[in-house]
N, C-alpha and C. Protein backbone atom coordinates (compact mmCIF):
# COMPACT_ATOMS: atom_id res chain seq x y z
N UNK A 1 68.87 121.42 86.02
CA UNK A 1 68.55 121.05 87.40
C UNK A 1 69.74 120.32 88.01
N UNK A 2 70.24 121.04 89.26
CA UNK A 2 71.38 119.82 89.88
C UNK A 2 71.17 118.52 90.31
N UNK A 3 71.95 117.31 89.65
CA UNK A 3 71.58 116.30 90.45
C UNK A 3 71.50 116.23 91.89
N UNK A 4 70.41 115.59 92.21
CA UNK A 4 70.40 115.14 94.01
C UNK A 4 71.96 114.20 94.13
N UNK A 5 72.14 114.04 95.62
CA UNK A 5 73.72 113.34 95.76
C UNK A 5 73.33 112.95 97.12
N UNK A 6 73.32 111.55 97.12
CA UNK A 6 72.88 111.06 98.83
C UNK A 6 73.74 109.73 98.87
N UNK A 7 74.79 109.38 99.52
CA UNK A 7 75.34 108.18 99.73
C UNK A 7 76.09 108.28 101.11
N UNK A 8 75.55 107.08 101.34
CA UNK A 8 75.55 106.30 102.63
C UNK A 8 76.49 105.51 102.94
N UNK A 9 77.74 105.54 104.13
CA UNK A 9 79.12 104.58 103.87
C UNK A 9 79.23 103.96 104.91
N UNK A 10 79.43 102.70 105.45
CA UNK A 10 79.59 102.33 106.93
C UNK A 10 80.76 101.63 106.53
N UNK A 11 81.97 101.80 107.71
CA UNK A 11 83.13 101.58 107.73
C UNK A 11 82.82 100.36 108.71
N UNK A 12 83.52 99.48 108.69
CA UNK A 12 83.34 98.38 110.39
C UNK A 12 84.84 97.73 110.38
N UNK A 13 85.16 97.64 111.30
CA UNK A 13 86.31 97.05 111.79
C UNK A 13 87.05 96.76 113.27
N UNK A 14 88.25 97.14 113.78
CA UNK A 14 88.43 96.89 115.03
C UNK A 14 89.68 97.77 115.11
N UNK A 15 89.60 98.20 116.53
CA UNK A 15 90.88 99.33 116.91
C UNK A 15 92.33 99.26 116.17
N UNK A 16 92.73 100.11 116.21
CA UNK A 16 94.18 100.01 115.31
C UNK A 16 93.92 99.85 113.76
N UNK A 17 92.98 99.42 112.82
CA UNK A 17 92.97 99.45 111.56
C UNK A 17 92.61 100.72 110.97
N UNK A 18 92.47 101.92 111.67
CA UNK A 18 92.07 103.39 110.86
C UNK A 18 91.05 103.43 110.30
N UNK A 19 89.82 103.06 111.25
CA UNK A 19 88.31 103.50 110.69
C UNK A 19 88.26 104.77 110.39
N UNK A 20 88.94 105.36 111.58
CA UNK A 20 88.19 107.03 111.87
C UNK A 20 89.07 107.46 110.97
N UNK A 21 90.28 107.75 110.69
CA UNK A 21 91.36 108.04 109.21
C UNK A 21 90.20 108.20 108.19
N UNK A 22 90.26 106.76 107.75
CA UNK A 22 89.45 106.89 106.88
C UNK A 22 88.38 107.57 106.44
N UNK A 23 87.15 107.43 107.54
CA UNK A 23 86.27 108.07 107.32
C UNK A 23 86.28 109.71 107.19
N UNK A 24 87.36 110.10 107.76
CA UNK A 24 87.29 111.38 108.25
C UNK A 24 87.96 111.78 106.42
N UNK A 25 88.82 111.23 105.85
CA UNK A 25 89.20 110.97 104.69
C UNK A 25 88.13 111.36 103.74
N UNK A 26 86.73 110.53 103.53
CA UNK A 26 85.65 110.68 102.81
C UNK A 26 85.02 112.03 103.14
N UNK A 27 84.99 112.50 104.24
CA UNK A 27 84.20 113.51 105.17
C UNK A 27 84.75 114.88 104.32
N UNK A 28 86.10 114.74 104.07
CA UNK A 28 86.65 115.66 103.49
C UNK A 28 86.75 115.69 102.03
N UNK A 29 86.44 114.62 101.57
CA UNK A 29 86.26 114.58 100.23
C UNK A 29 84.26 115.43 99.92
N UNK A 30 83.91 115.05 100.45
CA UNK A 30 82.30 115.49 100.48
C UNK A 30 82.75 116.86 100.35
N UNK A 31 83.15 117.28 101.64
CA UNK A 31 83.22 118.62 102.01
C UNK A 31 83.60 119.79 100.77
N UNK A 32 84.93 118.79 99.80
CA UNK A 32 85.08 119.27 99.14
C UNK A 32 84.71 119.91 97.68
N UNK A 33 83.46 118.97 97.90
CA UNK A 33 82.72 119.03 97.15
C UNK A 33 81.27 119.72 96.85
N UNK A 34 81.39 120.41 98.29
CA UNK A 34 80.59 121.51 98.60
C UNK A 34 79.15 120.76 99.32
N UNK A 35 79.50 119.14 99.74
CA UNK A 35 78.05 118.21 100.07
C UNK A 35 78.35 118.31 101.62
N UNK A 36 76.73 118.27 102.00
CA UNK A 36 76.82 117.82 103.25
C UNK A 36 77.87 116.90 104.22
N UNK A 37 78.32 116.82 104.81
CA UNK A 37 78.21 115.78 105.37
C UNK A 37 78.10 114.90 107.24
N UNK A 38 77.59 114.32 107.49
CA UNK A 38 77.29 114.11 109.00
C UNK A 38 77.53 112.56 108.90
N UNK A 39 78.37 112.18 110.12
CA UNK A 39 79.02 110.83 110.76
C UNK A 39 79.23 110.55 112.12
N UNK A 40 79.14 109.67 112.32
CA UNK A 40 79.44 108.95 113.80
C UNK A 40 80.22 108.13 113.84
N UNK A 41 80.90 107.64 114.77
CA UNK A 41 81.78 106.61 115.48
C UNK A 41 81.02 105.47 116.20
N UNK A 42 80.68 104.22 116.37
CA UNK A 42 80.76 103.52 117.60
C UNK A 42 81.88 102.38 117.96
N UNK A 43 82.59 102.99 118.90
CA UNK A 43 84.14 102.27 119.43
C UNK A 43 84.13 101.69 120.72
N UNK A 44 84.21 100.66 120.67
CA UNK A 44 84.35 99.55 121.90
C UNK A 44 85.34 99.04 122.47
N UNK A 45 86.40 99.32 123.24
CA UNK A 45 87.24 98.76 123.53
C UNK A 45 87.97 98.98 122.56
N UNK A 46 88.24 99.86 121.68
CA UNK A 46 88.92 100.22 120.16
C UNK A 46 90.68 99.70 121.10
N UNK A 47 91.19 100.22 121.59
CA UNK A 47 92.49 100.08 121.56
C UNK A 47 92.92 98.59 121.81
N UNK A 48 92.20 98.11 122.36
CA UNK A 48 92.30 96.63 122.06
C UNK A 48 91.78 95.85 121.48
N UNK A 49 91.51 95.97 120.40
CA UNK A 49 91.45 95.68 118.83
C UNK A 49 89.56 95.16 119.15
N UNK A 50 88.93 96.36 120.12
CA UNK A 50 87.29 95.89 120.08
C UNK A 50 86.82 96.56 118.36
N UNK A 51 86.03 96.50 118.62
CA UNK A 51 85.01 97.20 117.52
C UNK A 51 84.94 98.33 117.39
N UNK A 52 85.29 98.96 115.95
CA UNK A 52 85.06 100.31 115.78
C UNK A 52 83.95 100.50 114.34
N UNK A 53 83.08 101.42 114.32
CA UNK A 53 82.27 101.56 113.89
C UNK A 53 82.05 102.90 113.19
N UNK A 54 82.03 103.19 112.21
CA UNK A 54 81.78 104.46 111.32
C UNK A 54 80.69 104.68 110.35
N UNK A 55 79.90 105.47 110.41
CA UNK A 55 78.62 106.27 109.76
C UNK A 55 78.97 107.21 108.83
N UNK A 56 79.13 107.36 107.36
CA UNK A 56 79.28 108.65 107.08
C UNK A 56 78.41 108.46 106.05
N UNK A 57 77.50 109.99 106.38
CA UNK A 57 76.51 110.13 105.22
C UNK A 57 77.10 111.72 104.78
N UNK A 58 76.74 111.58 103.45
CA UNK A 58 76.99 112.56 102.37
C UNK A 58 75.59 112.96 101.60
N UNK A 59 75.40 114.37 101.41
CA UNK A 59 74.17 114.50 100.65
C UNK A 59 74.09 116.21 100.30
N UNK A 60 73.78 116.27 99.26
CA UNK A 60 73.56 117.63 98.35
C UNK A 60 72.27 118.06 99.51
N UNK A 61 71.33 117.48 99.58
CA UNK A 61 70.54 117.76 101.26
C UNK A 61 70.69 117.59 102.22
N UNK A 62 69.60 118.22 102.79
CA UNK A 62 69.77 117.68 104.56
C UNK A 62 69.95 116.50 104.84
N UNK A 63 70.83 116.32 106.07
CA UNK A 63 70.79 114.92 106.64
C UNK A 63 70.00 115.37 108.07
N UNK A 64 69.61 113.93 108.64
CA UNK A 64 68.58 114.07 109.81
C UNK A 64 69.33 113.16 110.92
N UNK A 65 70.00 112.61 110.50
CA UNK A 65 70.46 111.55 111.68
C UNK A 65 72.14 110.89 111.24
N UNK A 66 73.05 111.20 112.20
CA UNK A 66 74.39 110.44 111.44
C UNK A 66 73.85 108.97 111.50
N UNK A 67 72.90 108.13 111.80
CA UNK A 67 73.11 107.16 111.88
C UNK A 67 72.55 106.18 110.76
N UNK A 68 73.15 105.49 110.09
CA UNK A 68 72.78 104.94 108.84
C UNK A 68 71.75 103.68 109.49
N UNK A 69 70.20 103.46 108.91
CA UNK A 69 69.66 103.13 109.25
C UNK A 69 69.68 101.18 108.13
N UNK A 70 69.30 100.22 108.98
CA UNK A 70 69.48 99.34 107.95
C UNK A 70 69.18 99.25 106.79
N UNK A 71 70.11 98.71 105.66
CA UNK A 71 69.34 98.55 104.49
C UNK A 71 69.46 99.47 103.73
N UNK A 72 70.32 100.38 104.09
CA UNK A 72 70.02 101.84 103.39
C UNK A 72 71.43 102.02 103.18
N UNK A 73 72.82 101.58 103.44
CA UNK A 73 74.09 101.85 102.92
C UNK A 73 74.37 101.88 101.82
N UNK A 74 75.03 102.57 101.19
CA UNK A 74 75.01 102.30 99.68
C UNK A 74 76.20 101.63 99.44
N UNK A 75 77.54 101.97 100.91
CA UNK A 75 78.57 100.89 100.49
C UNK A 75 78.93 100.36 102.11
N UNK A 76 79.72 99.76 102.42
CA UNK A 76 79.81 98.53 103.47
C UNK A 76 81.37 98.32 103.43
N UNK A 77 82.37 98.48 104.00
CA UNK A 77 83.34 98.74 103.96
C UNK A 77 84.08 97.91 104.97
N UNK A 78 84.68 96.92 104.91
CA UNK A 78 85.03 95.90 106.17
C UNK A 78 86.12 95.71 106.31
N UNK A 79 87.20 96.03 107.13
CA UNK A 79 88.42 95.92 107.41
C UNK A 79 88.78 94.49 108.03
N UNK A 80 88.16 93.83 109.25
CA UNK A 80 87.80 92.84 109.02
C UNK A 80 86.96 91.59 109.12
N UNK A 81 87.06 90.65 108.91
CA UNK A 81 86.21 89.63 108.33
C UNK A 81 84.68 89.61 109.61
N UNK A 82 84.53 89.17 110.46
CA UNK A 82 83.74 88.81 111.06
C UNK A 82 82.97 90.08 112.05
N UNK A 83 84.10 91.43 111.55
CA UNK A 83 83.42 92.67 112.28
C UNK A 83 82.47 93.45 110.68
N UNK A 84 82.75 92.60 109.72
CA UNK A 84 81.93 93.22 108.51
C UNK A 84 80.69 92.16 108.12
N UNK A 85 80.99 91.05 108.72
CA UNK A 85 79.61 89.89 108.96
C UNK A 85 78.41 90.89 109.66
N UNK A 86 78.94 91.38 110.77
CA UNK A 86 77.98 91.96 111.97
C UNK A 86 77.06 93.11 111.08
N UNK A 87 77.45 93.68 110.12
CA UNK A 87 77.31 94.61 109.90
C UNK A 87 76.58 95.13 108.39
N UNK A 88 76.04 93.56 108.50
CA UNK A 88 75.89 92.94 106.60
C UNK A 88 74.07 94.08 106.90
N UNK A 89 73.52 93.66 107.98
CA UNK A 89 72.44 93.71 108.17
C UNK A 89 72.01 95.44 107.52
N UNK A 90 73.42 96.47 107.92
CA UNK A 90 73.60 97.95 107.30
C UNK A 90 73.23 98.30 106.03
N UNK A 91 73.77 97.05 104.94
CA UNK A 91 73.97 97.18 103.51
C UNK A 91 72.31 97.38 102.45
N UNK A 92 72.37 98.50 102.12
CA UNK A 92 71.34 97.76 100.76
C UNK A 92 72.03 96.39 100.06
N UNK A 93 70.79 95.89 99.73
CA UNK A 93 71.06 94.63 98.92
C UNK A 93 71.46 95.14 97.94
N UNK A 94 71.36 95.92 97.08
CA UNK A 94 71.75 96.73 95.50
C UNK A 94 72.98 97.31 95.55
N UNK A 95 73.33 97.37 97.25
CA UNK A 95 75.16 98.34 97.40
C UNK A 95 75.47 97.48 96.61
N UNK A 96 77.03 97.98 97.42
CA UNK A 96 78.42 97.64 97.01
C UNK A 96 78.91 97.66 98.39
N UNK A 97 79.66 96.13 98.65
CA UNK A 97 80.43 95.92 99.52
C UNK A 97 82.17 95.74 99.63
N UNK A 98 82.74 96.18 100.13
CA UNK A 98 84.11 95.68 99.94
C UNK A 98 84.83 95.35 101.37
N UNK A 99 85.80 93.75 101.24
CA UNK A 99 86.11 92.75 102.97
C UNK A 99 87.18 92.94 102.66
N UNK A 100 88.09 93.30 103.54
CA UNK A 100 89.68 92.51 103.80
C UNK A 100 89.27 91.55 104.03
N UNK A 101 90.22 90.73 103.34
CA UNK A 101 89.96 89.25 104.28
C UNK A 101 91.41 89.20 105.18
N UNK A 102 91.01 89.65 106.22
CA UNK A 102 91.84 89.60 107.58
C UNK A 102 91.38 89.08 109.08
N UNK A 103 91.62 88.54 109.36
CA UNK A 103 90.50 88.19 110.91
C UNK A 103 91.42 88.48 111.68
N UNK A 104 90.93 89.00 113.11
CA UNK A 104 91.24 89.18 114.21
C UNK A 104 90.43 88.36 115.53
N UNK A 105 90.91 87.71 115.74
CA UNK A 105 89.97 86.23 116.59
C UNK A 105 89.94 87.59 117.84
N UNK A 106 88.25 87.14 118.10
CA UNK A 106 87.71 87.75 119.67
C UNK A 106 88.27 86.67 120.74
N UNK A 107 87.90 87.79 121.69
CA UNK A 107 88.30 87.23 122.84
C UNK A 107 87.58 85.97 123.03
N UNK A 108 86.89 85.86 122.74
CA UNK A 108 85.76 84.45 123.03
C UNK A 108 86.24 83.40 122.29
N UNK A 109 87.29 83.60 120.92
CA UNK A 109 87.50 82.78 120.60
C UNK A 109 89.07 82.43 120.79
N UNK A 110 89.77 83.50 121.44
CA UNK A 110 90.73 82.63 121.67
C UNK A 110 90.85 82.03 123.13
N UNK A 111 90.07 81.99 124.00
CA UNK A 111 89.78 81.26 125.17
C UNK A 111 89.33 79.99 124.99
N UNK A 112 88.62 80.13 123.51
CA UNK A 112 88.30 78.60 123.29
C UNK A 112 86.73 78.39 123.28
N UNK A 113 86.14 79.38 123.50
CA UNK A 113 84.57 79.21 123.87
C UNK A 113 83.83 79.52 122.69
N UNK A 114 84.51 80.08 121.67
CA UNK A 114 83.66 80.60 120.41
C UNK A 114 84.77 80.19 119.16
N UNK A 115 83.86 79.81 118.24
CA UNK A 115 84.36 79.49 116.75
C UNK A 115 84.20 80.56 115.79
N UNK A 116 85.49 80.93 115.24
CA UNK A 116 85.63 82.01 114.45
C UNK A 116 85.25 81.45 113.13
N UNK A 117 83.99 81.60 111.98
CA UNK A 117 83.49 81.35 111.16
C UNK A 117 84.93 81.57 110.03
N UNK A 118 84.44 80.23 109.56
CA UNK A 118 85.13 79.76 107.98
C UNK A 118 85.21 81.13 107.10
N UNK A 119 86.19 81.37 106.29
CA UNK A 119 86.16 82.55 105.81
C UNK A 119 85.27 81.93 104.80
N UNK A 120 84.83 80.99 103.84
CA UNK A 120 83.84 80.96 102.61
C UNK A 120 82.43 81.29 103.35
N UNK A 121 82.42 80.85 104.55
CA UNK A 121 81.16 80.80 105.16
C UNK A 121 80.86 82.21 104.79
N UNK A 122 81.48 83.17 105.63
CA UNK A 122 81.60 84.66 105.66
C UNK A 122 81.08 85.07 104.19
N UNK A 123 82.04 84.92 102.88
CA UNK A 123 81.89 85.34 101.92
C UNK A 123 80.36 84.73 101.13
N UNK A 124 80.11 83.62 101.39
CA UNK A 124 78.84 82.81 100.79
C UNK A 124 78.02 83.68 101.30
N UNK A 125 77.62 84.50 102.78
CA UNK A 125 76.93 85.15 103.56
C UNK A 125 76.75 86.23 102.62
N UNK A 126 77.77 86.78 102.50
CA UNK A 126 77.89 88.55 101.86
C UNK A 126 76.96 87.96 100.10
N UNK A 127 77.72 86.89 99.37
CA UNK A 127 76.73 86.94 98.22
C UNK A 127 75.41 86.61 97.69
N UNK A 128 74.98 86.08 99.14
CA UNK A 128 73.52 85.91 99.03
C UNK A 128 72.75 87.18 99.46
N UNK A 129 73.67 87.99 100.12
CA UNK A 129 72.88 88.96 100.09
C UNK A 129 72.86 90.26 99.19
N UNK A 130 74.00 90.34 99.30
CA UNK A 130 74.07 91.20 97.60
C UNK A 130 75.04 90.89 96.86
N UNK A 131 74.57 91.35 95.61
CA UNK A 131 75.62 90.27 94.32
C UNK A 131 76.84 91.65 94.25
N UNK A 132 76.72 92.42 94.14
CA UNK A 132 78.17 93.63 93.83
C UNK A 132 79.65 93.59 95.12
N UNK A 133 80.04 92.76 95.38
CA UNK A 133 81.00 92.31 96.45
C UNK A 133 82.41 92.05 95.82
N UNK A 134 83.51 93.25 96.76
CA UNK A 134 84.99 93.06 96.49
C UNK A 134 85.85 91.98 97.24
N UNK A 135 86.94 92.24 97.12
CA UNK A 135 87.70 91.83 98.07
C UNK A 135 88.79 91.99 97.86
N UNK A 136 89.48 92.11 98.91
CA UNK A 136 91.25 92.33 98.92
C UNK A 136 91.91 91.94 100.17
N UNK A 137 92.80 91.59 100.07
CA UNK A 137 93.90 90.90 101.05
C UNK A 137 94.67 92.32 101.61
N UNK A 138 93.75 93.05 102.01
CA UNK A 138 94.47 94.70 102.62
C UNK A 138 95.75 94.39 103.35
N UNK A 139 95.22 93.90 104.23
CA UNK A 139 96.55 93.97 105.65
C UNK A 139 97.78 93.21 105.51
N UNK A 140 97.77 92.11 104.31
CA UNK A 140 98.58 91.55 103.88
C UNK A 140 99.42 92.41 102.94
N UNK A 141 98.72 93.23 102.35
CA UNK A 141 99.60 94.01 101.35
C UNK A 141 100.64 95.11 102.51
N UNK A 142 99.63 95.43 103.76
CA UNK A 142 99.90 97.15 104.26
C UNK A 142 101.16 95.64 105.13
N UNK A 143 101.12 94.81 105.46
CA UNK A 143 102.57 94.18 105.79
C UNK A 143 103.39 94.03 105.36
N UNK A 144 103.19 93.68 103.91
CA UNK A 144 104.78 93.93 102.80
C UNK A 144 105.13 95.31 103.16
N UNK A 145 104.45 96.11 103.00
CA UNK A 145 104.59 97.43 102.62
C UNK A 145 105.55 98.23 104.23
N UNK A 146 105.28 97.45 105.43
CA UNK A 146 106.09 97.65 106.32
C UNK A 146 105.21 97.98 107.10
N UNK A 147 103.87 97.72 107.61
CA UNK A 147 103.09 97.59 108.65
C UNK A 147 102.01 97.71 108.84
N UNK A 148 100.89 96.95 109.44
CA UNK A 148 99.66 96.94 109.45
C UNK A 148 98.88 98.18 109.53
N UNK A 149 99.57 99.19 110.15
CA UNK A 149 98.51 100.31 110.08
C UNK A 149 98.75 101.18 108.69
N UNK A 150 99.05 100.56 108.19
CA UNK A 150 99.07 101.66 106.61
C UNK A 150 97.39 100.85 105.52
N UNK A 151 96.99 99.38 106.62
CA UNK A 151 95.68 98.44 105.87
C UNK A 151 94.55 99.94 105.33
N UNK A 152 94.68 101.14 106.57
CA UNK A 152 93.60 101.81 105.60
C UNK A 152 93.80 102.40 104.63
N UNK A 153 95.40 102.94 104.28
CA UNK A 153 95.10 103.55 102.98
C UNK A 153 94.91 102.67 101.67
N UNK A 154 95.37 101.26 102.08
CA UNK A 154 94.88 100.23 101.09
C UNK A 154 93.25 100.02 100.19
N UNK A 155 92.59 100.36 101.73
CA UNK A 155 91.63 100.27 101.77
C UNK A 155 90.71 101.23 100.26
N UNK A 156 91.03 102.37 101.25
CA UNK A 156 91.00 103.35 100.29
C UNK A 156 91.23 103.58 99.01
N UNK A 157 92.34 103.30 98.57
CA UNK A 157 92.43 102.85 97.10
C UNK A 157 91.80 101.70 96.71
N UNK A 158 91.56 100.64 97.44
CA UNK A 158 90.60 100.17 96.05
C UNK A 158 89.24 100.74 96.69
N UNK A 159 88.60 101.58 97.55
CA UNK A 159 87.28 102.16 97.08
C UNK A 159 87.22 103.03 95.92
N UNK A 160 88.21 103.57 96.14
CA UNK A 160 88.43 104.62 94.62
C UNK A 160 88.02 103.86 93.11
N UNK A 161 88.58 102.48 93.49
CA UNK A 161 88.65 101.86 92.05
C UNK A 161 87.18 101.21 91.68
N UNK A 162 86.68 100.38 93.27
CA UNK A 162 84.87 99.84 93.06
C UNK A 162 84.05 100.62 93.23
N UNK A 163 84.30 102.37 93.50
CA UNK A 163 83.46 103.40 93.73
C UNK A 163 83.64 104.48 93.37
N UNK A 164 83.24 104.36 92.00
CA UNK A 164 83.84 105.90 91.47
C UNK A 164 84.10 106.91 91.82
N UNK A 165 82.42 107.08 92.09
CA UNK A 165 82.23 108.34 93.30
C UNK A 165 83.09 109.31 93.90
N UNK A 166 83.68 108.55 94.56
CA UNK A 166 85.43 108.88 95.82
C UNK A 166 86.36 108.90 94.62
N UNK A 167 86.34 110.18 94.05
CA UNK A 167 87.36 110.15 92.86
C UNK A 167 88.62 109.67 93.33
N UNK A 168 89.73 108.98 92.48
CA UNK A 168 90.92 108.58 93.07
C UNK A 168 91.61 109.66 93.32
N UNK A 169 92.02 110.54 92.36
CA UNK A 169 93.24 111.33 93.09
C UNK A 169 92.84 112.42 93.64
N UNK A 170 91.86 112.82 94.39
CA UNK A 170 91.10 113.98 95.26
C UNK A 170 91.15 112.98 96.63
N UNK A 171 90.88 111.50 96.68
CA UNK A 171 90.71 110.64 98.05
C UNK A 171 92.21 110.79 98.21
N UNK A 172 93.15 110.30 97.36
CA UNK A 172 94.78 110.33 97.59
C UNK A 172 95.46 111.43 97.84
N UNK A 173 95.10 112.49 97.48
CA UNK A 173 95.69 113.69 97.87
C UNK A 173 95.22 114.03 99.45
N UNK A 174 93.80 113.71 99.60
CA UNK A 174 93.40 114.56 101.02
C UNK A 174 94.06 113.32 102.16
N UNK A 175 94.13 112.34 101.53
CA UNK A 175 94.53 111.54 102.65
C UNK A 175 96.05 111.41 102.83
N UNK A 176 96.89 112.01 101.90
CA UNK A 176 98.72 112.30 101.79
C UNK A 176 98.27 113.75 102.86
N UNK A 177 97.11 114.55 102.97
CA UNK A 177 97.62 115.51 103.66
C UNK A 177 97.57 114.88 104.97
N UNK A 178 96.70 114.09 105.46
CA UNK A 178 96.26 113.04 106.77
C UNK A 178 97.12 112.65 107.70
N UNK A 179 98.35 111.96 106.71
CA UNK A 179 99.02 111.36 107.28
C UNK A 179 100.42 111.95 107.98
N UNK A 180 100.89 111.37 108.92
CA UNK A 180 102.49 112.52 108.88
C UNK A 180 103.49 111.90 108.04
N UNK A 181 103.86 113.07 108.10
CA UNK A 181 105.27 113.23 106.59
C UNK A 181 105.82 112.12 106.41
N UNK A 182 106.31 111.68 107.79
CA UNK A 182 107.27 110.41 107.75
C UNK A 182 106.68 109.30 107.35
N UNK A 183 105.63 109.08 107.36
CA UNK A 183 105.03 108.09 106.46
C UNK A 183 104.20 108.52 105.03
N UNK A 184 104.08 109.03 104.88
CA UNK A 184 103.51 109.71 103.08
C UNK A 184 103.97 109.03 102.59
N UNK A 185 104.93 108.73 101.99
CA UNK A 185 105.36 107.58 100.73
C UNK A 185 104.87 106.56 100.87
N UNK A 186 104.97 105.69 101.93
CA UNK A 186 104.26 104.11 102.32
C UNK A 186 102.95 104.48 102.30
N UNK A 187 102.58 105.47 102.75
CA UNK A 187 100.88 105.31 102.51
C UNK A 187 100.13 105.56 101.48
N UNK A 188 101.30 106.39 100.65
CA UNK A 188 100.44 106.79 99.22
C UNK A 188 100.97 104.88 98.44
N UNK A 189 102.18 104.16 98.89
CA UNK A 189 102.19 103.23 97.78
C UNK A 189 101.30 102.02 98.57
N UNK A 190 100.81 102.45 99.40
CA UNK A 190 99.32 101.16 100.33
C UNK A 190 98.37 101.68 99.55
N UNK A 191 98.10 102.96 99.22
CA UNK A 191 96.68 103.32 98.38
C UNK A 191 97.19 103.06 97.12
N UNK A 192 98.30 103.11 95.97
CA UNK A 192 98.24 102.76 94.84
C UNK A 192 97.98 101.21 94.76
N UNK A 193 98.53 100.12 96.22
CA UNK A 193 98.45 98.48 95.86
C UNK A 193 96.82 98.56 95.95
N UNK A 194 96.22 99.14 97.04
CA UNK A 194 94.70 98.99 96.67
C UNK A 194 94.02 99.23 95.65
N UNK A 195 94.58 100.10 95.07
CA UNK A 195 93.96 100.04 93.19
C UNK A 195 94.39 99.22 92.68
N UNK A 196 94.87 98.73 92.55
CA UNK A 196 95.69 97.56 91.70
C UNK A 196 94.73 96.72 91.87
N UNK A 197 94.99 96.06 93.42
CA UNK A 197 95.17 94.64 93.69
C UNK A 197 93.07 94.32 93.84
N UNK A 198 92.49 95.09 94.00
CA UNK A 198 90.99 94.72 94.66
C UNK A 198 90.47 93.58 93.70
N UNK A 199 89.53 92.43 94.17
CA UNK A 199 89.33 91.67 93.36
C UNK A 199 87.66 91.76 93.29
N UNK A 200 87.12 91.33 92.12
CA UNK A 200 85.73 91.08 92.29
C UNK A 200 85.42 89.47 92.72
N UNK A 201 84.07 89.29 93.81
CA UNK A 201 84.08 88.14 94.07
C UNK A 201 82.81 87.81 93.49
């Protein structure tokens, strides 16, 4: 009998960090695998670093809705810090979550009117609600590496490493085809520091 195959991924972050890359990344990994798959976007002001939002469900069956309903993600994927707070509410408690810890202060808070939460605060949040939680210093690495937008293939490699699932070198290959030429090397060595470097918290 074939196993059933149903997993649920919500990407969250903010314009310029390569939600949609990414996701579209997994989309093709499914695909390749002969699974369903159906996703959505919700992008806010994306080019100025609003909120971007990604749905991707995968399944040996039908899907009924791109939209991942709460509670039901199987992983939680946060580029950064306080746009993957918003988004805790998505997660099964039994997932698997993985944060950059990167913040990008809202507009509210750099006017002065809003307080951008303590990063332990943030993280104390994520482990009371479920105990399987990564972390990695993405955007810090994709800056050595020569620039912030390479944070998603970081990303990506360490899902490979806290999620089997997303085999590593089938996610690394489809996403070397993703990118343009002139950057392939930096992005394949942003996805090898994300294997490396992911930490358990």
């Amino acid at each position: 009998m074939t196993e059933s195959i149903k997993k649920d991924v919500v990407i969250s972050g903010v314009g310029g960090q390569g939600n949609i890359l990414a996701s579209l990344v997994l989309g093709r990994f499914a695909m390749s695998k002969g699974l369903n798959i159906l996703g959505t976007e919700s992008i806010g002001a994306a080019q100025r670093e609003g909120p971007v939002v990604s749905h991707v469900r995968i399944s040996s069956g039908q899907i009924y809705s791109p939209l991942i309903p709460d509670r039901q993600a199987d992983v939680l994927v946060g580029m950064e810090e306080l746009e993957t707070i918003r988004h805790i509410r998505r997660l099964n408690p039994n997932g698997t979550y993985l944060i950059n810890l990167h913040r990008v202060p809202t507009a509210l808070c750099n006017m002065g009117l809003d307080k951008y939460p303590d990063e332990d605060a943030i993280l104390n949040a994520f482990a009371r609600y479920c105990p399987n939680g990564y972390s990695i210093r993405a955007s810090e690495i994709a800056k050595s590496i020569g620039d912030l937008i390479y944070t998603n293939m970081v990303i990506l490699g360490a899902l490979t490493k806290i999620y089997p699932f997303f085999e590593k070198e089938a996610i690394r290959e489809i996403a070397g085809q993703e990118v343009p030429k002139r950057a392939y090397d930096k992005c394949m060595q942003a996805f090898a520091a994300g294997y490396e470097e992911v930490k358990a918290l």
